[in-house]
C-alpha atoms as a PDB file:
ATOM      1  CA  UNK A   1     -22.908 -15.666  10.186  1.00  0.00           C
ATOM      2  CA  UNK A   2     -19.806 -16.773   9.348  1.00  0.00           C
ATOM      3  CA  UNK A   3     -16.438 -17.144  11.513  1.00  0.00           C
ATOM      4  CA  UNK A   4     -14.325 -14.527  11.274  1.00  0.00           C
ATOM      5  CA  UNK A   5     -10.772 -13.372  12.856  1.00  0.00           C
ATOM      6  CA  UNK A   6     -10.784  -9.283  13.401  1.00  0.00           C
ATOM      7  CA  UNK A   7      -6.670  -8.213  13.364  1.00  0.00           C
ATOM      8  CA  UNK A   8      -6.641  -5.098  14.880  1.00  0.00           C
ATOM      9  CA  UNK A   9      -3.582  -2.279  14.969  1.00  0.00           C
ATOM     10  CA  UNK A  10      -3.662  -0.286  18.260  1.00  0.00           C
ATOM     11  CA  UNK A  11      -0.881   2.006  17.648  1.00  0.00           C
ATOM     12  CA  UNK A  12      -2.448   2.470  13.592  1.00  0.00           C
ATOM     13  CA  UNK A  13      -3.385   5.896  12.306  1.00  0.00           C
ATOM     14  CA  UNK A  14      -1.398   7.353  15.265  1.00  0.00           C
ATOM     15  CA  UNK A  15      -3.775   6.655  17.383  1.00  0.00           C
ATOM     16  CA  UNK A  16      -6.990   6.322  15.732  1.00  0.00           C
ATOM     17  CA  UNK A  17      -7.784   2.495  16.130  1.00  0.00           C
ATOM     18  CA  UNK A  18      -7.064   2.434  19.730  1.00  0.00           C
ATOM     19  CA  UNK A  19      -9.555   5.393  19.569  1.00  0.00           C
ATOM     20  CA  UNK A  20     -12.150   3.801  17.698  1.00  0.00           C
ATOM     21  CA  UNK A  21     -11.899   0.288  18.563  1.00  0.00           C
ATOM     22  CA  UNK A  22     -14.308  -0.066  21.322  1.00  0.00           C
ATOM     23  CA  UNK A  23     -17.026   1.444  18.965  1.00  0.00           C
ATOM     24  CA  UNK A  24     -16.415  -0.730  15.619  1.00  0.00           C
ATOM     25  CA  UNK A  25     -16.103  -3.942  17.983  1.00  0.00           C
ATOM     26  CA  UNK A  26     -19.756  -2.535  19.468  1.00  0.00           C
ATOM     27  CA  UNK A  27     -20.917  -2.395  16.301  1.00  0.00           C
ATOM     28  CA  UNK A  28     -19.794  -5.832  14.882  1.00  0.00           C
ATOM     29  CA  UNK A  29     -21.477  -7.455  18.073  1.00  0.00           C
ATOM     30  CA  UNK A  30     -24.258  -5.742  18.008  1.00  0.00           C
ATOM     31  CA  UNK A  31     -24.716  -6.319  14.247  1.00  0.00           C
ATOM     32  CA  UNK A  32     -24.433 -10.408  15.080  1.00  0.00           C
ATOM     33  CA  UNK A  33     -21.277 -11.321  13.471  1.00  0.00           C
ATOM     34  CA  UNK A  34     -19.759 -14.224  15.230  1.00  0.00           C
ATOM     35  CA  UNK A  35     -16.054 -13.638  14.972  1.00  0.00           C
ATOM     36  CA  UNK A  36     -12.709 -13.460  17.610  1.00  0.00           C
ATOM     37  CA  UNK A  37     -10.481 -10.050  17.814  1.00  0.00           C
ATOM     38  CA  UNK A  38      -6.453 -10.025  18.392  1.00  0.00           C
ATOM     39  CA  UNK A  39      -4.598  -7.181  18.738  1.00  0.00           C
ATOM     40  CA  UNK A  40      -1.079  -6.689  16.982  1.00  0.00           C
ATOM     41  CA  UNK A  41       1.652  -6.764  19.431  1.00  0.00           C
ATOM     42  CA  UNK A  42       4.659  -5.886  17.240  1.00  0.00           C
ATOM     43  CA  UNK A  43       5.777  -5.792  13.786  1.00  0.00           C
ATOM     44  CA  UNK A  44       4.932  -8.402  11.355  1.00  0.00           C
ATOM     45  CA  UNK A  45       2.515  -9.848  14.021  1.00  0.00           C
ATOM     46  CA  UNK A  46      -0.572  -9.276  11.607  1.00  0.00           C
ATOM     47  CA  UNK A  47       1.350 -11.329   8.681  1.00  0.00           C
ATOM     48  CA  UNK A  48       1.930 -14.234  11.360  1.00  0.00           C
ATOM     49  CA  UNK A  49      -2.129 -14.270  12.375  1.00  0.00           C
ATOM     50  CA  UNK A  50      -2.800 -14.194   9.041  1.00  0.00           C
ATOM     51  CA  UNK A  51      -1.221 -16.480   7.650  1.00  0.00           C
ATOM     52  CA  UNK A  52      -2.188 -19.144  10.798  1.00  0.00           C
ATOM     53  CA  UNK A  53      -5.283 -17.938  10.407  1.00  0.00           C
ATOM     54  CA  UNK A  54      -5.946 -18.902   6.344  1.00  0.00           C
ATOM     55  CA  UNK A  55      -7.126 -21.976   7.316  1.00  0.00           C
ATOM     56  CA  UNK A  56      -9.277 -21.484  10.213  1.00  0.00           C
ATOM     57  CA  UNK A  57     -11.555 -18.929   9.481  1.00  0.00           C
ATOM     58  CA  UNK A  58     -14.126 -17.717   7.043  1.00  0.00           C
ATOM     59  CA  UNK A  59     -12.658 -14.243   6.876  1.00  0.00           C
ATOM     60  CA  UNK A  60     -10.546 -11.717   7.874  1.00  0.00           C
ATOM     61  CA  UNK A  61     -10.893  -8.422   8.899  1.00  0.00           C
ATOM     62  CA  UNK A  62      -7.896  -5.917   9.120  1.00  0.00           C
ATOM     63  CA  UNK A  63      -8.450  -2.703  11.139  1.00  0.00           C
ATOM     64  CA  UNK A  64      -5.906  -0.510  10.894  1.00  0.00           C
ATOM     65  CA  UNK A  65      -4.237   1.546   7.818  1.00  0.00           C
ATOM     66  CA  UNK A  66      -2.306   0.211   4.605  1.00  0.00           C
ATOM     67  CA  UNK A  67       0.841  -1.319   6.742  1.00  0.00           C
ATOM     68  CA  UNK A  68      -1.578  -3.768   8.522  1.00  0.00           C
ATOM     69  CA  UNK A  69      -3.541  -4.653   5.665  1.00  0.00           C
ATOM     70  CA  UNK A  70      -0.041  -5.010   3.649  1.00  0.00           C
ATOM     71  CA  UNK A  71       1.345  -7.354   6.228  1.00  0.00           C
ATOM     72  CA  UNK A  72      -2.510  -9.274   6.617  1.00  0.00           C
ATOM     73  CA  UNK A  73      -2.199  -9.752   2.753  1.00  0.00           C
ATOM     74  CA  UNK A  74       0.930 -11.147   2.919  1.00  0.00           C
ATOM     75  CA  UNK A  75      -0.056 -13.489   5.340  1.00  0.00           C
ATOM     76  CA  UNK A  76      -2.765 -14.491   2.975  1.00  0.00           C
ATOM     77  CA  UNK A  77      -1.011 -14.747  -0.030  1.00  0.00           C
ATOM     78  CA  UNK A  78       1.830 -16.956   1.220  1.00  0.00           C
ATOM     79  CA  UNK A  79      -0.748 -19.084   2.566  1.00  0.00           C
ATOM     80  CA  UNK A  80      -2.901 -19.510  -0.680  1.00  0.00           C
ATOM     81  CA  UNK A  81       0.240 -20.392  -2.614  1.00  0.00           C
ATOM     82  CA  UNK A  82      -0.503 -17.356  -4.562  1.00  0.00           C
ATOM     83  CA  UNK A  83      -3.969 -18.372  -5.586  1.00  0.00           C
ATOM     84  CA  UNK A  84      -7.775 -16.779  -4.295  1.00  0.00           C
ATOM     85  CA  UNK A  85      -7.297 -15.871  -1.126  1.00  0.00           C
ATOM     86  CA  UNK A  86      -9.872 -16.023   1.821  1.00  0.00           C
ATOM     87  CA  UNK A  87     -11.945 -12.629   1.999  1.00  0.00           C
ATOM     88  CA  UNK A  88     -10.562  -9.940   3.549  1.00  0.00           C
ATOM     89  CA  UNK A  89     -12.520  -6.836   4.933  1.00  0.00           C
ATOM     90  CA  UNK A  90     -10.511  -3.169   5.888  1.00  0.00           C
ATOM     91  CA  UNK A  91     -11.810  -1.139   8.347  1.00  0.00           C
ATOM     92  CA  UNK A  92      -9.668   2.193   7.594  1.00  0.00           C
ATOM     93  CA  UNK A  93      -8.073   3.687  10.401  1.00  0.00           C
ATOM     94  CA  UNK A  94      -4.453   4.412   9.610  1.00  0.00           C
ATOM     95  CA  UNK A  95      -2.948   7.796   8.378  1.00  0.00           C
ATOM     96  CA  UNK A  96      -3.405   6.946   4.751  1.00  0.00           C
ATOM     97  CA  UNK A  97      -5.295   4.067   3.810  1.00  0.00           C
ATOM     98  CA  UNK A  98      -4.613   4.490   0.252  1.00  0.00           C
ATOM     99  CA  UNK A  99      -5.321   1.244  -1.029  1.00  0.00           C
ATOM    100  CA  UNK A 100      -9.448   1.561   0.794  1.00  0.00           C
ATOM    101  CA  UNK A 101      -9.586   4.497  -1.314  1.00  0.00           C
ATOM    102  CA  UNK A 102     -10.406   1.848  -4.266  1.00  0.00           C
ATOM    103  CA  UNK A 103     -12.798   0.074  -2.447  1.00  0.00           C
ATOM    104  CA  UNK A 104     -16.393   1.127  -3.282  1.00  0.00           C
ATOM    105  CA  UNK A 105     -17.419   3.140  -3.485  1.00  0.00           C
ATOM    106  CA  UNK A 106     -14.132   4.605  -4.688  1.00  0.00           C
ATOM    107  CA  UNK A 107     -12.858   7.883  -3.425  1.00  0.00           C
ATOM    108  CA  UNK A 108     -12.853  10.432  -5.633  1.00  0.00           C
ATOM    109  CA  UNK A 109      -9.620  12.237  -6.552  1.00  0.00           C
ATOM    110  CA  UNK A 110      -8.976  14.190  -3.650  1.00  0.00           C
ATOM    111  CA  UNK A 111     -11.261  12.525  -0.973  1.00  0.00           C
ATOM    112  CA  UNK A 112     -10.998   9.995   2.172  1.00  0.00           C
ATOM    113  CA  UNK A 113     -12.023   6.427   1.464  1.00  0.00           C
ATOM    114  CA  UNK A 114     -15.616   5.288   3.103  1.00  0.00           C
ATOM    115  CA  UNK A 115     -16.075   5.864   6.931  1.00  0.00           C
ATOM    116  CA  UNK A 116     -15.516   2.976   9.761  1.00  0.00           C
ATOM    117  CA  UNK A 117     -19.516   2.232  10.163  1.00  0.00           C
ATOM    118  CA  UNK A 118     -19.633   1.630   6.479  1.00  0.00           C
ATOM    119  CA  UNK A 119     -17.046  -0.823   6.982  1.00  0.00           C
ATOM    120  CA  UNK A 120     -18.946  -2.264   9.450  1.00  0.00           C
ATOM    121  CA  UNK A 121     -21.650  -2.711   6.983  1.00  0.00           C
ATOM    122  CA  UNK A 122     -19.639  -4.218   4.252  1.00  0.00           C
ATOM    123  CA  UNK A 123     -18.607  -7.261   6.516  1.00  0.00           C
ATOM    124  CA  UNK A 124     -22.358  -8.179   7.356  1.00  0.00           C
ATOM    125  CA  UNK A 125     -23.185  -7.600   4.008  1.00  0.00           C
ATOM    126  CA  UNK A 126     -20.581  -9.961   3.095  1.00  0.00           C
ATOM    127  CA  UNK A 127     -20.380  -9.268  -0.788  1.00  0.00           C
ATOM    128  CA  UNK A 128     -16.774  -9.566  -2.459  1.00  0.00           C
ATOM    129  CA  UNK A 129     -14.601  -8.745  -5.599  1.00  0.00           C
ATOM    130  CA  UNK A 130     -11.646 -10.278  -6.563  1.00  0.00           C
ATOM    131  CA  UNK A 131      -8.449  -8.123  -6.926  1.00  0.00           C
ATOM    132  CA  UNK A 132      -5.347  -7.643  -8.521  1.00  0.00           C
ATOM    133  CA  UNK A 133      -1.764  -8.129  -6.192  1.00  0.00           C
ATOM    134  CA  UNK A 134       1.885  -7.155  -6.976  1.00  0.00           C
ATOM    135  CA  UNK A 135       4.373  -9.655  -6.366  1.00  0.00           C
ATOM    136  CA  UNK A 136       8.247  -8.457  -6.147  1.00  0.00           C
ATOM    137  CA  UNK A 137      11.762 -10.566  -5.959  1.00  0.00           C
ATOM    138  CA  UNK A 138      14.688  -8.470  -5.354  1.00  0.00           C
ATOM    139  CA  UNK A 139      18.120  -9.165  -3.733  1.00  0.00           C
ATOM    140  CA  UNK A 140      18.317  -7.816   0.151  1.00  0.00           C
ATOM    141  CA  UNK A 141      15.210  -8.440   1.244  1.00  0.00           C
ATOM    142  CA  UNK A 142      14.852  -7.721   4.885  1.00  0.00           C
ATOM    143  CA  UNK A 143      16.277 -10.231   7.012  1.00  0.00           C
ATOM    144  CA  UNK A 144      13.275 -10.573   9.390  1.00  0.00           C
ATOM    145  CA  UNK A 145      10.929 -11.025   6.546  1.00  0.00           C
ATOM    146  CA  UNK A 146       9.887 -14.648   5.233  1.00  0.00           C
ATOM    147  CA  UNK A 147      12.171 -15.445   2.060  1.00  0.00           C
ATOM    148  CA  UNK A 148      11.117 -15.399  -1.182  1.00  0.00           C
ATOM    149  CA  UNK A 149       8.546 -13.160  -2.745  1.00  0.00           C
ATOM    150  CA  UNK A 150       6.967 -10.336  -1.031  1.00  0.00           C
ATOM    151  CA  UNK A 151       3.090  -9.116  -2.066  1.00  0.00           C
ATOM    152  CA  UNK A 152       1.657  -5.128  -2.587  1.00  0.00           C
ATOM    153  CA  UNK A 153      -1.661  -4.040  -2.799  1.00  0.00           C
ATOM    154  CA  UNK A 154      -1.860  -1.012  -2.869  1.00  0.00           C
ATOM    155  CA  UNK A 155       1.510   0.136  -4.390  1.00  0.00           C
ATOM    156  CA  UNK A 156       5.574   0.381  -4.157  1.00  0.00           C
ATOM    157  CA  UNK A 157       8.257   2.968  -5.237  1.00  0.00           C
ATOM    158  CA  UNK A 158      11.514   3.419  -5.424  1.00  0.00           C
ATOM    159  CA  UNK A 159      13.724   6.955  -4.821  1.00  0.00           C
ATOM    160  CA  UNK A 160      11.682   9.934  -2.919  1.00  0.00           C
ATOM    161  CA  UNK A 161       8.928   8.549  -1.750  1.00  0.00           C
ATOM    162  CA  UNK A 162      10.942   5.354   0.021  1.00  0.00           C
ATOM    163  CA  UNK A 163      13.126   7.862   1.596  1.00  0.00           C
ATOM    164  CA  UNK A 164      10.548   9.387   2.697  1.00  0.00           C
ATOM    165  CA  UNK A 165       8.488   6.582   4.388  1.00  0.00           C
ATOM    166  CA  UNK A 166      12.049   6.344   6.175  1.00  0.00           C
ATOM    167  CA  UNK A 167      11.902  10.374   7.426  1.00  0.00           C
ATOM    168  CA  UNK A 168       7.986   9.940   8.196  1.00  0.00           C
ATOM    169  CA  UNK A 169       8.644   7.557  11.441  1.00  0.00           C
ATOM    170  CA  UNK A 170      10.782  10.671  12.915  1.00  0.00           C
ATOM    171  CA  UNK A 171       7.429  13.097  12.668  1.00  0.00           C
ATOM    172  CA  UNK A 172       6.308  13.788  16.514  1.00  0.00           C
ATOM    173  CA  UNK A 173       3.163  11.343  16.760  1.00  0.00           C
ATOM    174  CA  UNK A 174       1.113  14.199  17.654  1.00  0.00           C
ATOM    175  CA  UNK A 175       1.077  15.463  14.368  1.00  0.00           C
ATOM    176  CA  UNK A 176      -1.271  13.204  12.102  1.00  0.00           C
ATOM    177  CA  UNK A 177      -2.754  13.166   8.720  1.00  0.00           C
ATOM    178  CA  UNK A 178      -1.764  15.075   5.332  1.00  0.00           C
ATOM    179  CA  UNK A 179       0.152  17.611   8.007  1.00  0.00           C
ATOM    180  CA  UNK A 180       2.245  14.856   8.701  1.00  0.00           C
ATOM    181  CA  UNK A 181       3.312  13.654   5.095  1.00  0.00           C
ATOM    182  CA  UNK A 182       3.514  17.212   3.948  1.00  0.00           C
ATOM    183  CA  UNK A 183       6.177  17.426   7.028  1.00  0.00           C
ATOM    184  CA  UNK A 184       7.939  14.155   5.766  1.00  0.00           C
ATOM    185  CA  UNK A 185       8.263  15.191   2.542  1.00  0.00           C
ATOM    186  CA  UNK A 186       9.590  18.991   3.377  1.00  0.00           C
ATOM    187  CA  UNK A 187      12.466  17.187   5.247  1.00  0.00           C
ATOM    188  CA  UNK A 188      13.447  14.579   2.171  1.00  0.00           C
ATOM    189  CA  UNK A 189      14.141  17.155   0.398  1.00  0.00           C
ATOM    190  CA  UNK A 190      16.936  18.162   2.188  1.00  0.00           C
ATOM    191  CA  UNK A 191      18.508  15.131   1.117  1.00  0.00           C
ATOM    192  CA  UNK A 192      16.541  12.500  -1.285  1.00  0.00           C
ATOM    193  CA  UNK A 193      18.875  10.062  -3.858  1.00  0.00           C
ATOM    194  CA  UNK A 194      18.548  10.426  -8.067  1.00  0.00           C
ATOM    195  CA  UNK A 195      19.138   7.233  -9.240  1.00  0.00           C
ATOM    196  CA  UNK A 196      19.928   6.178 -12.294  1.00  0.00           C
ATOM    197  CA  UNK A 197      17.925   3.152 -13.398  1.00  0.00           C
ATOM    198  CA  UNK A 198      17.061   0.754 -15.987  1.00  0.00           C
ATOM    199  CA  UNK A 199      13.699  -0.137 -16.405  1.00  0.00           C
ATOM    200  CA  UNK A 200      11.955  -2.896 -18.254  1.00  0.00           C
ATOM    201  CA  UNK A 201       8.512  -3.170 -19.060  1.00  0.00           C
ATOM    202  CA  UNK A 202       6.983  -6.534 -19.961  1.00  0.00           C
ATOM    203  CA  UNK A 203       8.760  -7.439 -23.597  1.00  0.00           C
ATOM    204  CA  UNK A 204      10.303  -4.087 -24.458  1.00  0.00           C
ATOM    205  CA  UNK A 205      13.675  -3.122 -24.618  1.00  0.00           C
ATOM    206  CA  UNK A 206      14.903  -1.671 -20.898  1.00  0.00           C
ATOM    207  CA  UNK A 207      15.412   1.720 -20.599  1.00  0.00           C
ATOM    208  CA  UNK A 208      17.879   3.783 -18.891  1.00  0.00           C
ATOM    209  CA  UNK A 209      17.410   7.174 -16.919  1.00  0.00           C
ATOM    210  CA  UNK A 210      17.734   9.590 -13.738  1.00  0.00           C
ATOM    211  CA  UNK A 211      14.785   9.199 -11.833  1.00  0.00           C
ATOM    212  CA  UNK A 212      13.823  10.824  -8.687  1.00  0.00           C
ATOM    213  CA  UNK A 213      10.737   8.522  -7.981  1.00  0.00           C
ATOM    214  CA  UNK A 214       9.616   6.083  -9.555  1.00  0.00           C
ATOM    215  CA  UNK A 215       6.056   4.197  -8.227  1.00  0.00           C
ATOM    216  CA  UNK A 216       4.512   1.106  -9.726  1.00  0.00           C
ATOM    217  CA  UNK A 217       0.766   0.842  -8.255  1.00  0.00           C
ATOM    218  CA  UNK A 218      -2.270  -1.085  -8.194  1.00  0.00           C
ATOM    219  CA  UNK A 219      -4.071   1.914  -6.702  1.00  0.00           C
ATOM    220  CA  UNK A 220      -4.435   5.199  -7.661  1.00  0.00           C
ATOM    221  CA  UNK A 221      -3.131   7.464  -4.186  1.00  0.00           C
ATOM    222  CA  UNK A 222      -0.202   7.651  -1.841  1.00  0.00           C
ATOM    223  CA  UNK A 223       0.967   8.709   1.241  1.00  0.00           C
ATOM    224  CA  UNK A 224      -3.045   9.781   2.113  1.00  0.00           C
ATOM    225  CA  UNK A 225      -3.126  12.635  -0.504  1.00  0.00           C
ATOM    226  CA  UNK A 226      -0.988  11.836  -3.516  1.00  0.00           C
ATOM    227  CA  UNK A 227      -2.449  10.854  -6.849  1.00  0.00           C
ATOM    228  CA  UNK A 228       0.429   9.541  -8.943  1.00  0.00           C
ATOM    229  CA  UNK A 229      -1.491   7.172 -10.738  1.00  0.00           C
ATOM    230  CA  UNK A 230      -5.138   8.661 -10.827  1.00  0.00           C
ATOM    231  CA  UNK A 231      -7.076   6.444 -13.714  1.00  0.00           C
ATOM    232  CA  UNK A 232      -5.458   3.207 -11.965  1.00  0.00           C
ATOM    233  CA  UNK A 233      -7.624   0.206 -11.461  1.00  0.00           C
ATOM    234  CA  UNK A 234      -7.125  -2.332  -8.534  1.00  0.00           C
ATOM    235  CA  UNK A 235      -8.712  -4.904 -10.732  1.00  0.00           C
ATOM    236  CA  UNK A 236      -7.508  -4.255 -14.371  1.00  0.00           C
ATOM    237  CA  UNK A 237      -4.816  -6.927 -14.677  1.00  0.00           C
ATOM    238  CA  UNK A 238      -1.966  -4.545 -15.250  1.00  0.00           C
ATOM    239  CA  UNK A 239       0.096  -2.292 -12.781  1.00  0.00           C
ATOM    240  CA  UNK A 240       0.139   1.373 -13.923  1.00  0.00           C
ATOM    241  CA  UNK A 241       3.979   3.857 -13.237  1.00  0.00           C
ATOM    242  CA  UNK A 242       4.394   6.868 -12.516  1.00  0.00           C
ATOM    243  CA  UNK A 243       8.388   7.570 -13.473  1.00  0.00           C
ATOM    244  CA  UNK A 244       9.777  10.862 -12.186  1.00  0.00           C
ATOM    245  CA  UNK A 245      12.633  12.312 -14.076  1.00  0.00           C
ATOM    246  CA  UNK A 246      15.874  13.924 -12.348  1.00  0.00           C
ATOM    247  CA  UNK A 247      13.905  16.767 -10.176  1.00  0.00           C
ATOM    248  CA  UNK A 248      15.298  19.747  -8.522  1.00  0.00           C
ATOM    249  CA  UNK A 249      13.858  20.932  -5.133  1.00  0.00           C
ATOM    250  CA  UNK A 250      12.240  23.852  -7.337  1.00  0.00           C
ATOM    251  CA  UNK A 251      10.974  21.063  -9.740  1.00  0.00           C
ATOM    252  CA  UNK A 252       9.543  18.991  -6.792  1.00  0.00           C
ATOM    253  CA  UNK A 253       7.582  22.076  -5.740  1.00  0.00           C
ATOM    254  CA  UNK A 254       6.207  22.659  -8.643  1.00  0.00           C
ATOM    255  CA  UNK A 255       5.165  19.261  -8.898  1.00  0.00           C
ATOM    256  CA  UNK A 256       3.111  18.934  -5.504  1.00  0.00           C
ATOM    257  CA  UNK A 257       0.211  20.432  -6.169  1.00  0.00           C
ATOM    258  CA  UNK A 258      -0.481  18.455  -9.456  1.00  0.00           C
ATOM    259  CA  UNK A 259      -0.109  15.547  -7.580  1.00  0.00           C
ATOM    260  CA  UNK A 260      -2.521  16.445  -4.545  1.00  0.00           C
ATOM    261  CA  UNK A 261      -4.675  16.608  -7.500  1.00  0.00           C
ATOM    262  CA  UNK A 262      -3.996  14.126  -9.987  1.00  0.00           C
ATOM    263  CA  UNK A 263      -3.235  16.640 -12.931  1.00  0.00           C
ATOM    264  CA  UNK A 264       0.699  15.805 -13.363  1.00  0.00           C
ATOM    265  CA  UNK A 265      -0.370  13.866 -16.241  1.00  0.00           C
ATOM    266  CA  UNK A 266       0.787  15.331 -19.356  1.00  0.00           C
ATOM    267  CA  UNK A 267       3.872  16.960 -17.287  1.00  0.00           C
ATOM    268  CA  UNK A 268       7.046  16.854 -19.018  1.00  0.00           C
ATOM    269  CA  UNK A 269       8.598  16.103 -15.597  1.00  0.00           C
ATOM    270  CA  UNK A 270       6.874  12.640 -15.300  1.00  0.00           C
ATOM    271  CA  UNK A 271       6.005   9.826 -17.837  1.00  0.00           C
ATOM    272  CA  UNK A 272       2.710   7.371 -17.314  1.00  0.00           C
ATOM    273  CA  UNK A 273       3.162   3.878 -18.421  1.00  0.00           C
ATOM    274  CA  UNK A 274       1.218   0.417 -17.634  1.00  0.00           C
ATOM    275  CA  UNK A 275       2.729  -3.223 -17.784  1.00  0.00           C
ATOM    276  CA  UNK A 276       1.960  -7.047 -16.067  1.00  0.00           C
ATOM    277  CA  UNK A 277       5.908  -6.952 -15.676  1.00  0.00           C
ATOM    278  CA  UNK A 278       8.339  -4.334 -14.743  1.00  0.00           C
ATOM    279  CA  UNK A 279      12.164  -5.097 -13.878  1.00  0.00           C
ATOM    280  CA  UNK A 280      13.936  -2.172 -12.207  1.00  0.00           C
ATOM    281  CA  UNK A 281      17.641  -2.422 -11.820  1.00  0.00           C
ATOM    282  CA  UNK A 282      20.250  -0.012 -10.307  1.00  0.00           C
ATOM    283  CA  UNK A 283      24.088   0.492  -9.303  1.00  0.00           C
ATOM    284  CA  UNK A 284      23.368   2.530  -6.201  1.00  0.00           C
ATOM    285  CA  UNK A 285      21.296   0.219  -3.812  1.00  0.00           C
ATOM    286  CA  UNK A 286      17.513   1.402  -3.468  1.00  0.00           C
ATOM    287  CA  UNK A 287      15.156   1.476  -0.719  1.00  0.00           C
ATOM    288  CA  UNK A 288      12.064   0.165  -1.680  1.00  0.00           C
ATOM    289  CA  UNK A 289       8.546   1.445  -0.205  1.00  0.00           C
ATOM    290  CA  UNK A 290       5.877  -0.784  -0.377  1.00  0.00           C
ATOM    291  CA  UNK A 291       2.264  -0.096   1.081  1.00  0.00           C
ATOM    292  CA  UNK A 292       4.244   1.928   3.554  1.00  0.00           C
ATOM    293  CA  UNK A 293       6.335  -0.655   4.694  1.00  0.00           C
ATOM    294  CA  UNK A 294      10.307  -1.342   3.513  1.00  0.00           C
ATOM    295  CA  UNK A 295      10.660  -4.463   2.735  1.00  0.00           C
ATOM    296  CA  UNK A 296      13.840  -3.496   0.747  1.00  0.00           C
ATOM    297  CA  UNK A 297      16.805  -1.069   2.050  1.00  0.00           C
ATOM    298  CA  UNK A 298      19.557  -1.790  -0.763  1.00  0.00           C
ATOM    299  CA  UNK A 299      18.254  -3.948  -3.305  1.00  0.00           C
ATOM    300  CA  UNK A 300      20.169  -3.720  -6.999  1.00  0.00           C
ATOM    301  CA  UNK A 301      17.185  -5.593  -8.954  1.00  0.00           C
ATOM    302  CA  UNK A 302      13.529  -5.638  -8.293  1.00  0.00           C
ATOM    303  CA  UNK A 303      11.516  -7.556 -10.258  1.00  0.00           C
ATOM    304  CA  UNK A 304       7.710  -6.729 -10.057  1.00  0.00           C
ATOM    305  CA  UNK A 305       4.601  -8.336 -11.640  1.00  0.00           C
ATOM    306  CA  UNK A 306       0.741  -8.425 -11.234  1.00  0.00           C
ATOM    307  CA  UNK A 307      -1.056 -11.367  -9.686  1.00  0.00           C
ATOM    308  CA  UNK A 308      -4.372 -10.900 -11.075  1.00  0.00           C
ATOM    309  CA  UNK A 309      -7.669 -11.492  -9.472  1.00  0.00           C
ATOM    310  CA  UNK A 310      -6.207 -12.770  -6.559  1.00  0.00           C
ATOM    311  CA  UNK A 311      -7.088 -11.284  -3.317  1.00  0.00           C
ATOM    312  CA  UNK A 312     -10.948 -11.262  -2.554  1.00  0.00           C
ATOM    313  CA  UNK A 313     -11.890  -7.973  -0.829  1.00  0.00           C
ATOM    314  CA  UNK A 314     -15.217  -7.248   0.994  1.00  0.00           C
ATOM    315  CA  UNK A 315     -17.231  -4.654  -0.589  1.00  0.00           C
END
C-alpha cells in the first residue's frame, strides 16, 4: 500500500467529521492502508500540510467538505508549480461537498454525492482521473493568503452568493444542511449588492451589465443544493457561467426552485455561457466566493482561467 497523509477537518460539516472520524479511520486501518492522520487546527492549516506534504507522500486524503479540500488543493497546486498534482482522495463530510458531487459516480441533479464507506473504498482501490482547476488573479487578495494566484475546484462567484457565504457563518451551528443555506440565503436578501460588471470571455468583446450573481464553475452544484451550472463537466477543459441579471427579491424567489433543480436554463433571468478565460471587472469592490471560502473581499478585477487536467482525483 502506498504512503498516504489523511487531513482531517474536525469542526467540518458542523460537526459531522468529528462524528464520523473514528469510524472512517477504523475502516482505513482495517482495510490495510498504511498512511498518518493530522487534524486541522485553524484556518488555512490544511493548505500548509498540503503543500509540506507534496513531496512526502504518495497521496492525500482530505476529509472534510469543499473548504478543506479547496485549501488541500491549493496546497497542491502551489506545490506542483501548477502541473499534475499528487492524488488526492475526498471523503465528504462537510455541509455541501459540491465539488464530490462530480466524482463517480456523479450525483444526479438533485442528490448527495457517494457515502463515506465508498470513499473508503476508492482510496484502496486507488484508481484516478485527472481534472480540470480554476486559477484566479485579482487585486486584494486576502492578506493572510500566499500571494499570487489562488486555485478553485469546484467553483467561484461573485454578487449573491459571496454575500451569502459571508451571512452563512452567522447561522446557529445547530442548524445544518440545505436548512441552513436556505436560512443564509433568506437573510441576503435583505440586503445583497447589484453590480454592474464587465465581463470578458476568452477573445470576445467584454460586455457590460447589472448582475446579481454571477458563478464561473468547474462543477455543476452549490451551496449543497444549487444547480447553476447542471451539464458542467469537471474534466471538459472549459469553465461553464451562470450570469444572473439585475433580480428583485420577487425575481430571486421565483428563481429558487429552478435552481434546486437545474431547470433555470432557458430563463430569461439568467444567461449560460462556457470559456477557458473569463475577466470580470467592476467599480464597486466585489467579494469573491470560492469553494466556500473568500479569498477576495473588494477586488476591482478578477481574472479567471481553467488549468486543465491538472489535479488527479481518486475515483
Amino acid at each position: 500500500m502506498r504512503h498516504t497523509l489523511v487531513i482531517y477537518n474536525p469542526t467540518a460539516g458542523r460537526g459531522r467529521v468529528q462524528a464520523k472520524w473514528p469510524l472512517v479511520e477504523q475502516a482505513l486501518r482495517q482495510a490495510g492502508l498504511d498512511f498518518e492522520a493530522v487534524p486541522t487546527k485553524a484556518p488555512l492549516h490544511a493548505y500548509q500540510l498540503a503543500l509540506e506534504a507534496a513531496q512526502k507522500y504518495d497521496m492525500l486524503v482530505s476529509v472534510g467538505g469543499d473548504g478543506t479540500t479547496h485549501e488541500i488543493v491549493n496546497g497542491l497546486m502551489q506545490a506542483s508549480g501548477e502541473t499534475e498534482t499528487i492524488p488526492l482522495a475526498i471523503v465528504p463530510l462537510g455541509s455541501g461537498d459540491d465539488f464530490a458531487k462530480v466524482i463517480p459516480p456523479e450525483a444526479p441533479v438533485g442528490g448527495r454525492p457517494y457515502e463515506w464507506p465508498v470513499a473508503v473504498e476508492k482510496i484502496i482501490r486507488g484508481q484516478t482521473r485527472l481534472f480540470d482547476v480554476g486559477r484566479m488573479t485579482g487585486d486584494h487578495l486576502r492578506p493572510d493568503l500566499a500571494p499570487g494566484p489562488h486555485y478553485f475546484v469546484n467553483g467561484l462567484d461573485v454578487g449573491f452568493g459571496a454575500h451569502a457565504t459571508l451571512n452563512f457563518t452567522t447561522i446557529p451551528r445547530f442548524i445544518k444542511g440545505f436548512t441552513a443555506y436556505l436560512l443564509t440565503i433568506f437573510k441576503t436578501m435583505i440586503k445583497y449588492p447589484l453590480l454592474q460588471v464587465s465581463i470578458q470571455l476568452d477573445d470576445l468583446p467584454p460586455f457590460e451589465q447589472f448582475t446579481t450573481m454571477t458563478a464561473i464553475t468547474n462543477g455543476r452544484c452549490f451551496a449543497n443544493g444549487f444547480w447553476v451550472c447542471p451539464h458542467a463537466q469537471a474534466d471538459d477543459g472549459v469553465l461553464d457561467l451562470m450570469i444572473a441579471q439585475g433580480l428583485s427579491r420577487l425575481e430571486i424567489l421565483r428563481l429558487l426552485p429552478k435552481l434546486t433543480s437545474g431547470t433555470h436554463i432557458g430563463d430569461p433571468a439568467v444567461s449560460m455561457a462556457r470559456a477557458h478565460r473569463i475577466v470580470i471587472t467592476s467599480a464597486e469592490p466585489m467579494v469573491v466566493e470560492a469553494d466556500g471560502e473568500l479569498p477576495f473581499l473588494e477586488t476591482h478585477h478578477l481574472a479567471i482561467e481553467v488549468l486543465p487536467a491538472r489535479l488527479k482525483i481518486v475515483v
